[in-house]
N, C-alpha and C. Protein backbone atom coordinates (compact mmCIF):
# COMPACT_ATOMS: atom_id res chain seq x y z
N UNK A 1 -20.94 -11.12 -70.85
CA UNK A 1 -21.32 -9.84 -71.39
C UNK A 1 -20.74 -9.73 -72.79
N UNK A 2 -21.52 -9.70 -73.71
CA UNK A 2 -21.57 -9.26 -75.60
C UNK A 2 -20.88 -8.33 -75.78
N UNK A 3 -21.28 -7.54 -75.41
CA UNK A 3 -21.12 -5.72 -75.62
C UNK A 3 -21.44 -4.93 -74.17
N UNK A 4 -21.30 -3.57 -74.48
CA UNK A 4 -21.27 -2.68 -73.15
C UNK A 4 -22.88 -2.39 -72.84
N UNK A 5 -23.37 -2.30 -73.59
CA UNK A 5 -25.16 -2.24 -73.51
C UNK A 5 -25.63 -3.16 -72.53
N UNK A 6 -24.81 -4.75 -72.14
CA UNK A 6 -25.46 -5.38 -71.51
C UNK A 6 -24.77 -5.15 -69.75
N UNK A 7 -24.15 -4.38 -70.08
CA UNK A 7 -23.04 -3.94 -68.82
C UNK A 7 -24.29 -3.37 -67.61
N UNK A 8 -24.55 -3.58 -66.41
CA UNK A 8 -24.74 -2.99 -65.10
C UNK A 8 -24.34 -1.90 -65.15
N UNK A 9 -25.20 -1.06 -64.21
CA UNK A 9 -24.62 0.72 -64.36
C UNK A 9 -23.27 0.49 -63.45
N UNK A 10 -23.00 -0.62 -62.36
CA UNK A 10 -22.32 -0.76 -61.64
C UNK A 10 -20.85 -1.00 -62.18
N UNK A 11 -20.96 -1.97 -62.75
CA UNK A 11 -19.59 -2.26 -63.91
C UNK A 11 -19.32 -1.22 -64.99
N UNK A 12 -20.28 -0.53 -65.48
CA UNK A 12 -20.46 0.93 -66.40
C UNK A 12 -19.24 2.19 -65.18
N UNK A 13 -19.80 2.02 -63.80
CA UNK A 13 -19.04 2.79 -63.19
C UNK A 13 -17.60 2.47 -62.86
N UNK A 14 -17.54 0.86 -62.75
CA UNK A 14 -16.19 0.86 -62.10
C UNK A 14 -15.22 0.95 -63.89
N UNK A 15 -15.91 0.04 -64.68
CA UNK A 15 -15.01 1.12 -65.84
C UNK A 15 -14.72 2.08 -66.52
N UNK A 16 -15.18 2.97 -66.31
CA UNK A 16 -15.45 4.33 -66.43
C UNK A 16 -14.09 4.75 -65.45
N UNK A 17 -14.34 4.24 -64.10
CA UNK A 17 -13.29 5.05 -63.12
C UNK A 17 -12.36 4.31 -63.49
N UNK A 18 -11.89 3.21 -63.94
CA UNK A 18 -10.87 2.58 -64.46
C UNK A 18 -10.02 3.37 -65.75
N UNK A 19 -10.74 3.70 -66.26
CA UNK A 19 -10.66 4.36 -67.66
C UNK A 19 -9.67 5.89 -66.91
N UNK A 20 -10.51 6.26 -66.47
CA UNK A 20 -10.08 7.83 -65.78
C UNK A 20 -9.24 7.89 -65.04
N UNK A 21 -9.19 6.81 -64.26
CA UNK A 21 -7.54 6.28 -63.63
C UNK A 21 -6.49 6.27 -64.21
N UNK A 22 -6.34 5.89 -65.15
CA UNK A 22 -5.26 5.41 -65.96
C UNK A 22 -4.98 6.59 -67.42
N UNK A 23 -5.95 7.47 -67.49
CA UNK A 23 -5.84 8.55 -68.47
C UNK A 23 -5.30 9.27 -67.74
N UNK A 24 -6.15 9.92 -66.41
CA UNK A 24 -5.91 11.41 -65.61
C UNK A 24 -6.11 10.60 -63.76
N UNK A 25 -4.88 10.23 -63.51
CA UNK A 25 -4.63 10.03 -61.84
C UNK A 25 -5.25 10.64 -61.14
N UNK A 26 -4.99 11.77 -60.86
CA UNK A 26 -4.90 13.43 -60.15
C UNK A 26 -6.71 13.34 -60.38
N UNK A 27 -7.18 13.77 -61.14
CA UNK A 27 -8.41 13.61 -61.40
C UNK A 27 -9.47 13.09 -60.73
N UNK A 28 -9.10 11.47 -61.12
CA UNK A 28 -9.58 10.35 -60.45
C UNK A 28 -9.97 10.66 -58.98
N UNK A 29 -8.71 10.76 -58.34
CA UNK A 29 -8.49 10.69 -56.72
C UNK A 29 -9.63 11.94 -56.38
N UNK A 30 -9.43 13.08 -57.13
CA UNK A 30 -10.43 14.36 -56.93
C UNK A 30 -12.09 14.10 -56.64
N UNK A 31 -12.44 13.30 -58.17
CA UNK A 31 -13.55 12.75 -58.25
C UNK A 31 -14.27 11.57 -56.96
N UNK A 32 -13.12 11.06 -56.52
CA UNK A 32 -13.51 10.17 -55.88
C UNK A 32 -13.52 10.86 -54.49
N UNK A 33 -12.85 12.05 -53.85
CA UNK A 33 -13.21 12.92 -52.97
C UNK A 33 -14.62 13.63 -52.88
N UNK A 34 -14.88 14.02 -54.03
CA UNK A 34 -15.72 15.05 -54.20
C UNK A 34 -17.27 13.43 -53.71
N UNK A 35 -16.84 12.68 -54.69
CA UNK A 35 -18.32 11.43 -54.49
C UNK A 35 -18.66 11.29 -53.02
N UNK A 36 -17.03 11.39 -52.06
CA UNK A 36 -17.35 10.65 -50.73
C UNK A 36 -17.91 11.74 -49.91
N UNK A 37 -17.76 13.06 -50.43
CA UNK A 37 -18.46 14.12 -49.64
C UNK A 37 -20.13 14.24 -50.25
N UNK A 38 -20.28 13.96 -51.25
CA UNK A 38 -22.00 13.92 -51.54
C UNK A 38 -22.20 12.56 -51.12
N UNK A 39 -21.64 11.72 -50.70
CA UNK A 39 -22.30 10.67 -50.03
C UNK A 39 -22.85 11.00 -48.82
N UNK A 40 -21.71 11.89 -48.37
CA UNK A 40 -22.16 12.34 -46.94
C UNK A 40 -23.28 12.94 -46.64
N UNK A 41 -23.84 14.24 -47.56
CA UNK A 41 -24.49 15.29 -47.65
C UNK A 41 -25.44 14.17 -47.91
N UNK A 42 -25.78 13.69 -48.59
CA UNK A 42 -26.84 13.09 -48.94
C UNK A 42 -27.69 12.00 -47.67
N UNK A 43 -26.10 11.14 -47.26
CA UNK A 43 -26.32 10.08 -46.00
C UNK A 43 -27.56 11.30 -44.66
N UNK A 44 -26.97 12.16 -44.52
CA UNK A 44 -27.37 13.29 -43.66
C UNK A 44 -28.35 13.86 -43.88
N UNK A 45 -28.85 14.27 -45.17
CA UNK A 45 -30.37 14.56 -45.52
C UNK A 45 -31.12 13.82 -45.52
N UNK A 46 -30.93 12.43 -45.52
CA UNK A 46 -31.56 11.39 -45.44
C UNK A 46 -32.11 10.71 -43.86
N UNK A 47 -30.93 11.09 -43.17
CA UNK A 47 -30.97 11.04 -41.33
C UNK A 47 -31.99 12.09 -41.20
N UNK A 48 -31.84 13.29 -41.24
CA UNK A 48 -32.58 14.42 -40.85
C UNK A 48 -33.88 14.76 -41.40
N UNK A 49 -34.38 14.01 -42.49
CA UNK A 49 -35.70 13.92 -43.28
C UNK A 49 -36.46 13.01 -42.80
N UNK A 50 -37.10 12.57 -42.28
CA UNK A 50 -37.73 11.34 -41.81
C UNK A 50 -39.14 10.87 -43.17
N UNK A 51 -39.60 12.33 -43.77
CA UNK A 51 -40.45 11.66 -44.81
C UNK A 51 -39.72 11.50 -46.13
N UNK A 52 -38.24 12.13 -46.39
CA UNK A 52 -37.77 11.51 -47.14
C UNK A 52 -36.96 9.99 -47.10
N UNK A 53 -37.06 9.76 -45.83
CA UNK A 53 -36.61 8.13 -45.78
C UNK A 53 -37.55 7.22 -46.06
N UNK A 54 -39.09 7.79 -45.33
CA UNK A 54 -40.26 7.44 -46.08
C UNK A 54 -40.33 6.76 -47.34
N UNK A 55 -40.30 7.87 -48.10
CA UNK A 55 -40.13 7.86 -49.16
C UNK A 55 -39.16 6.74 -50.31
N UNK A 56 -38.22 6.92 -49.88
CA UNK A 56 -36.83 5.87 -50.32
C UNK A 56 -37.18 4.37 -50.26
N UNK A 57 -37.66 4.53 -48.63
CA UNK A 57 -37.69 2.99 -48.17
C UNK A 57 -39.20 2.07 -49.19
N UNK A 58 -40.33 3.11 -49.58
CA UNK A 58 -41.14 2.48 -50.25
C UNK A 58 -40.72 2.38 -51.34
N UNK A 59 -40.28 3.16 -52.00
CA UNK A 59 -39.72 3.27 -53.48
C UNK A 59 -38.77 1.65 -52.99
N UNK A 60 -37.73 1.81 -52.61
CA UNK A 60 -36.73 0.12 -52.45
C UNK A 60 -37.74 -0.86 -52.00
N UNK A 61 -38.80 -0.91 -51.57
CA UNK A 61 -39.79 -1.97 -51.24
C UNK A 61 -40.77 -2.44 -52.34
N UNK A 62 -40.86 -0.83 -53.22
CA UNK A 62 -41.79 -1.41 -54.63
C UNK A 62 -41.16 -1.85 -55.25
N UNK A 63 -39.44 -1.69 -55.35
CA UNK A 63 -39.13 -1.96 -56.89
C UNK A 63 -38.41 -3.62 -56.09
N UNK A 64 -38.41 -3.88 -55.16
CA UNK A 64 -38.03 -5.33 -55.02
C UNK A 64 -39.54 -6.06 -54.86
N UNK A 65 -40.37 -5.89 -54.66
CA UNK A 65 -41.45 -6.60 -54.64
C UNK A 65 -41.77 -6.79 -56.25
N UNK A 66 -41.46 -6.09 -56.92
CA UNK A 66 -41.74 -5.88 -58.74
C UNK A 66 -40.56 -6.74 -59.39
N UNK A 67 -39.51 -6.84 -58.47
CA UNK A 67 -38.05 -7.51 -59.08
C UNK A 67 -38.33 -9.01 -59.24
């Protein structure tokens, strides 16, 4: 990797939380609470929607068939 432009949103995230770690602790740990509860909310709308799983699962089927 050149520069940050060629960075993954994935590596974009873990340095980012790296960054925020080491500026603001307290923070960090918050942020990373708050993520694991919209994981949840989200994991759960996703169980309880059946045409929004629909949905998801074609969308992840077009964009790997296109990959």
């Amino acid at each position: 990797m050149s520069n940050y432009n060629e960075a993954l949103d994935s590596e974009k995230r873990t340095l980012s939380l790296l960054v925020e770690t080491s500026f603001y602790p307290q923070t960090a740990a918050d942020t990373k609470e708050q993520a694991g509860g919209e994981v949840e909310s989200i994991l759960q709308a996703i169980q309880n929607n059946p045409e929004l799983s629909k949905q998801i699962l074609q969308t992840l089927l077009l964009h790997a068939v296109n990959a």
